[in-house]
PDB file of N, CA and C in Angstrom:
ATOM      1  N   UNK A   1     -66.395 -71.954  25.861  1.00  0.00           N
ATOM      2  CA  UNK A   1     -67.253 -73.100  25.665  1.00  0.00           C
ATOM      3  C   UNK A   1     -66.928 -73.754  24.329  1.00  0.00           C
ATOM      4  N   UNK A   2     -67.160 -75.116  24.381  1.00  0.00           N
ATOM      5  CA  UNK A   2     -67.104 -75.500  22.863  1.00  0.00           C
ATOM      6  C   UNK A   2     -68.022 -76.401  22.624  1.00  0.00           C
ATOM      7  N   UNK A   3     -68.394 -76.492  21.369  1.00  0.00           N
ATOM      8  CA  UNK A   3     -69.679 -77.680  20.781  1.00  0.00           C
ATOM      9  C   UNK A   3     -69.638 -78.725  19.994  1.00  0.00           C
ATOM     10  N   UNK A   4     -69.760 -79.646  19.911  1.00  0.00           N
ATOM     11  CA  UNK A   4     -69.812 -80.522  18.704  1.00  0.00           C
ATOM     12  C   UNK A   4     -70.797 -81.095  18.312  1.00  0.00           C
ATOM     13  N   UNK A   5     -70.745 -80.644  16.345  1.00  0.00           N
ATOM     14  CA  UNK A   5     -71.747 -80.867  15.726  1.00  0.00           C
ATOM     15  C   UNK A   5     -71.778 -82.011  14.424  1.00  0.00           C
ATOM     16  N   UNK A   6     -72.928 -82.241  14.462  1.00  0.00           N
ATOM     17  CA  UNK A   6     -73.083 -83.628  13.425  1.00  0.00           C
ATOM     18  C   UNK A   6     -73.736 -83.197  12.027  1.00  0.00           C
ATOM     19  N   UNK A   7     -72.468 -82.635  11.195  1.00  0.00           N
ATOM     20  CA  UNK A   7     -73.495 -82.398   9.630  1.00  0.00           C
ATOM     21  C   UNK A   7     -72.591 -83.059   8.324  1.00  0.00           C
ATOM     22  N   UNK A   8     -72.789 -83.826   8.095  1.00  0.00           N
ATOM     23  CA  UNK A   8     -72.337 -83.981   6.982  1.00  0.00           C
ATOM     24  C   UNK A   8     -72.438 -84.098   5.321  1.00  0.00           C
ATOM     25  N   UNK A   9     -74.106 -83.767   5.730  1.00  0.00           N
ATOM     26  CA  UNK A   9     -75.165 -82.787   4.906  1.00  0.00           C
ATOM     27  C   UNK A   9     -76.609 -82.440   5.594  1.00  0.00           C
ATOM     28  N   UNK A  10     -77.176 -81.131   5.130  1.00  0.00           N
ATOM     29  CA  UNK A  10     -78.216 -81.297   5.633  1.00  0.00           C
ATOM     30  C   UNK A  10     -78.050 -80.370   7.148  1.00  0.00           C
ATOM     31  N   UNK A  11     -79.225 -80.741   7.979  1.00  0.00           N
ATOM     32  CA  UNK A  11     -78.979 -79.744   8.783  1.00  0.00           C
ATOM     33  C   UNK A  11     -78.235 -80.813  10.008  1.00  0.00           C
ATOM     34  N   UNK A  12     -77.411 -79.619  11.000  1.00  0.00           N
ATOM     35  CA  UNK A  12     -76.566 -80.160  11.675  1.00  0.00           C
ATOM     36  C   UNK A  12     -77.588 -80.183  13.024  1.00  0.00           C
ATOM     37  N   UNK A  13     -76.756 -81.315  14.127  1.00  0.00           N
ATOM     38  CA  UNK A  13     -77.344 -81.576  15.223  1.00  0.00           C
ATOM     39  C   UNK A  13     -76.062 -81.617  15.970  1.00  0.00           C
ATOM     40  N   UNK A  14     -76.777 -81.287  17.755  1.00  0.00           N
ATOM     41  CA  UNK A  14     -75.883 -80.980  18.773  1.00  0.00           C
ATOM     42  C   UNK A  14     -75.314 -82.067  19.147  1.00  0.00           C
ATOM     43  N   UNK A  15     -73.913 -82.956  19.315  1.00  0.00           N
ATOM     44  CA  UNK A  15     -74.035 -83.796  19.859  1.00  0.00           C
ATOM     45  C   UNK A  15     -73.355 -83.514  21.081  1.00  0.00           C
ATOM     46  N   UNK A  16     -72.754 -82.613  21.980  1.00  0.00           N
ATOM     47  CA  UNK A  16     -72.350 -82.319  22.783  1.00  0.00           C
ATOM     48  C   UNK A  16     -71.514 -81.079  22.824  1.00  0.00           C
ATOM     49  N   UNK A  17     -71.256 -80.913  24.360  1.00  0.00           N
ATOM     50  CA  UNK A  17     -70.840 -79.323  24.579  1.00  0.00           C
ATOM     51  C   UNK A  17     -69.874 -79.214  25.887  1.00  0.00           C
ATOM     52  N   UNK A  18     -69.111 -78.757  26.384  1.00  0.00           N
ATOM     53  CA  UNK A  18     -68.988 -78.196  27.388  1.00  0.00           C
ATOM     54  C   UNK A  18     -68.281 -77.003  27.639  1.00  0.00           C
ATOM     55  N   UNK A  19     -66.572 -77.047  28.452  1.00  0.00           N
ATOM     56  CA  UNK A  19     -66.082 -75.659  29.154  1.00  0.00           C
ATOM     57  C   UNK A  19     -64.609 -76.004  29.012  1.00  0.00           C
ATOM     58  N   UNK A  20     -63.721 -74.836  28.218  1.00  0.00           N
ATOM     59  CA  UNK A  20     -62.803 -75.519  28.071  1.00  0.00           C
ATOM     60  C   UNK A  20     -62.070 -74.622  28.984  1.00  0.00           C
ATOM     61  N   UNK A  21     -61.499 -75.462  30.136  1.00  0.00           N
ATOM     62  CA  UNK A  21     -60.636 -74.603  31.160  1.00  0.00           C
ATOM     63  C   UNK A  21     -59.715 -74.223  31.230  1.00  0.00           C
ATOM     64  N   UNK A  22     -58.895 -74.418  30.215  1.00  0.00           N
ATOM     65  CA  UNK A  22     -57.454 -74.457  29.850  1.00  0.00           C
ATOM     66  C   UNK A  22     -56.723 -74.379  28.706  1.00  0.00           C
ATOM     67  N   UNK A  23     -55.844 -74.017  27.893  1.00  0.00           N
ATOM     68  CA  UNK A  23     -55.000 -74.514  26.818  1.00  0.00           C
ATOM     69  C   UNK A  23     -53.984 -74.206  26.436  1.00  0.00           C
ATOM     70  N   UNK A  24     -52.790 -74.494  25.532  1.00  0.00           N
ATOM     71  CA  UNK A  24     -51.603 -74.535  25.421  1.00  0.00           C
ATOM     72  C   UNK A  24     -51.424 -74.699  24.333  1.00  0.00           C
ATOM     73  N   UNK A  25     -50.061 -74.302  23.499  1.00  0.00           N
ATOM     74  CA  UNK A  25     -50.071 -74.453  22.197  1.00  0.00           C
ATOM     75  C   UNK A  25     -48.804 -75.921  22.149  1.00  0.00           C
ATOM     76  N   UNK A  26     -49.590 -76.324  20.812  1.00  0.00           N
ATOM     77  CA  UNK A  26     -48.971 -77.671  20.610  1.00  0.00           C
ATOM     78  C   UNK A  26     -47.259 -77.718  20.782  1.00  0.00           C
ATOM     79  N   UNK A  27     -46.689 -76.825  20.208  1.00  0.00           N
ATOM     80  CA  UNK A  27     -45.761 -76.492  20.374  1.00  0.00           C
ATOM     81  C   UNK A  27     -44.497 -76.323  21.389  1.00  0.00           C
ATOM     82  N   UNK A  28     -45.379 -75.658  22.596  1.00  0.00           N
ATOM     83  CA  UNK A  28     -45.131 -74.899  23.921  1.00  0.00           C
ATOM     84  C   UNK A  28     -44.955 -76.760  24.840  1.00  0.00           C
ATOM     85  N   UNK A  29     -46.105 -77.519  24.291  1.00  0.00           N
ATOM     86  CA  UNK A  29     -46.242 -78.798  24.785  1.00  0.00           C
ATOM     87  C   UNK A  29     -44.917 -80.095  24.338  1.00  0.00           C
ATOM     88  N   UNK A  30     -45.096 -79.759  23.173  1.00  0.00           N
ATOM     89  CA  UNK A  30     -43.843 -80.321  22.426  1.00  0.00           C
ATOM     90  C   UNK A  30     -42.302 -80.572  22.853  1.00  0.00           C
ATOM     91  N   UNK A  31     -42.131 -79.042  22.957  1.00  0.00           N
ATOM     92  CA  UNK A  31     -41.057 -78.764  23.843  1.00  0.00           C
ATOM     93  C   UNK A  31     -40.879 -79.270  25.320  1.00  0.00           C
ATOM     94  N   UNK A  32     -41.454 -79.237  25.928  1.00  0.00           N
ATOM     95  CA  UNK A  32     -41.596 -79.486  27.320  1.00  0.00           C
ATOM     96  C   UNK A  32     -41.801 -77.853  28.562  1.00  0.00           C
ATOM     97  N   UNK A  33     -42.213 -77.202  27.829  1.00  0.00           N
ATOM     98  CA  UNK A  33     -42.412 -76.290  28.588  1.00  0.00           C
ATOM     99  C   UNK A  33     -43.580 -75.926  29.453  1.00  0.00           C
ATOM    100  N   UNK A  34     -44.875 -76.848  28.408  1.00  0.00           N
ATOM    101  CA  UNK A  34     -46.165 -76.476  29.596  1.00  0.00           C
ATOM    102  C   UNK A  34     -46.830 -78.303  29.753  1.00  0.00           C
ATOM    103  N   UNK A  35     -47.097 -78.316  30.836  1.00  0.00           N
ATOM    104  CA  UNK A  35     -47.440 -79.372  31.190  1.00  0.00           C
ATOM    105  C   UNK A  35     -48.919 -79.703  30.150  1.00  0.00           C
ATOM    106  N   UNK A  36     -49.341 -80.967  29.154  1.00  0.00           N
ATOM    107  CA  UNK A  36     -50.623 -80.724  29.087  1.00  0.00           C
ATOM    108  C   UNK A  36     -51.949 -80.247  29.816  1.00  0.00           C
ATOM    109  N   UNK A  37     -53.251 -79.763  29.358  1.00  0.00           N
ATOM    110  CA  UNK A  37     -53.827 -79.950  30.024  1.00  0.00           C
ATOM    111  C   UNK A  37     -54.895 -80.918  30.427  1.00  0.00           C
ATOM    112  N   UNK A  38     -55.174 -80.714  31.502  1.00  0.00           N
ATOM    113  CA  UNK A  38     -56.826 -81.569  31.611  1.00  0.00           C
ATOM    114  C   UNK A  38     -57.903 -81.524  31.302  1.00  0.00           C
ATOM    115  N   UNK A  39     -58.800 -82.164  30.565  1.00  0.00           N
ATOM    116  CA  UNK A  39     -59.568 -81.856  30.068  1.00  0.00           C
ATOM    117  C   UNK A  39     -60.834 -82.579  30.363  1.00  0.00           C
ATOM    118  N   UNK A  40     -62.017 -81.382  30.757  1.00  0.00           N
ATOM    119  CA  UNK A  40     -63.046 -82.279  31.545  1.00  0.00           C
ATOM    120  C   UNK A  40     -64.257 -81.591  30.852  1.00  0.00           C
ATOM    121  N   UNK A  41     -65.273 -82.623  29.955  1.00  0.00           N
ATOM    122  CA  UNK A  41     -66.273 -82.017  29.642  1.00  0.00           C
ATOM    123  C   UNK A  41     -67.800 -82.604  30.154  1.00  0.00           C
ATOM    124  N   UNK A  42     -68.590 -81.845  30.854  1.00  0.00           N
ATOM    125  CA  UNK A  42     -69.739 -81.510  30.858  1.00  0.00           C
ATOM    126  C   UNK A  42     -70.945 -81.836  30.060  1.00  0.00           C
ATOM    127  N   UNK A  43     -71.891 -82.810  29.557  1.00  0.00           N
ATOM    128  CA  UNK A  43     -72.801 -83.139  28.619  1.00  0.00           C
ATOM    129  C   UNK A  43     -74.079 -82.286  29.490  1.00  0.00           C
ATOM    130  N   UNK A  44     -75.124 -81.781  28.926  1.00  0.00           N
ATOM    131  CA  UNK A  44     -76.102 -81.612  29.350  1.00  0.00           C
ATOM    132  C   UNK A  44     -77.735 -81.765  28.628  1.00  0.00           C
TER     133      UNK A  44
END
């Protein structure tokens, strides 16, 4: 799962979240070896 938060002082707030289904290193991508992935997030 991952979250993103809003603090840039003070206390932080949720501004969204979801599911990360996939990933690859920048690198691996660079090269041409792994296709990127897709990336689909979820607000709730």
């Amino acid at each position: 799962a991952c979250v993103f938060y809003d603090a840039p002082s003070g206390q932080a707030r949720v501004l969204g979240g979801g599911f990360i289904q996939s990933a690859s290193a920048k690198s691996a991508i660079a090269k041409g070896a792994v296709r990127p992935p897709l990336v689909e997030a979820m607000r709730g």
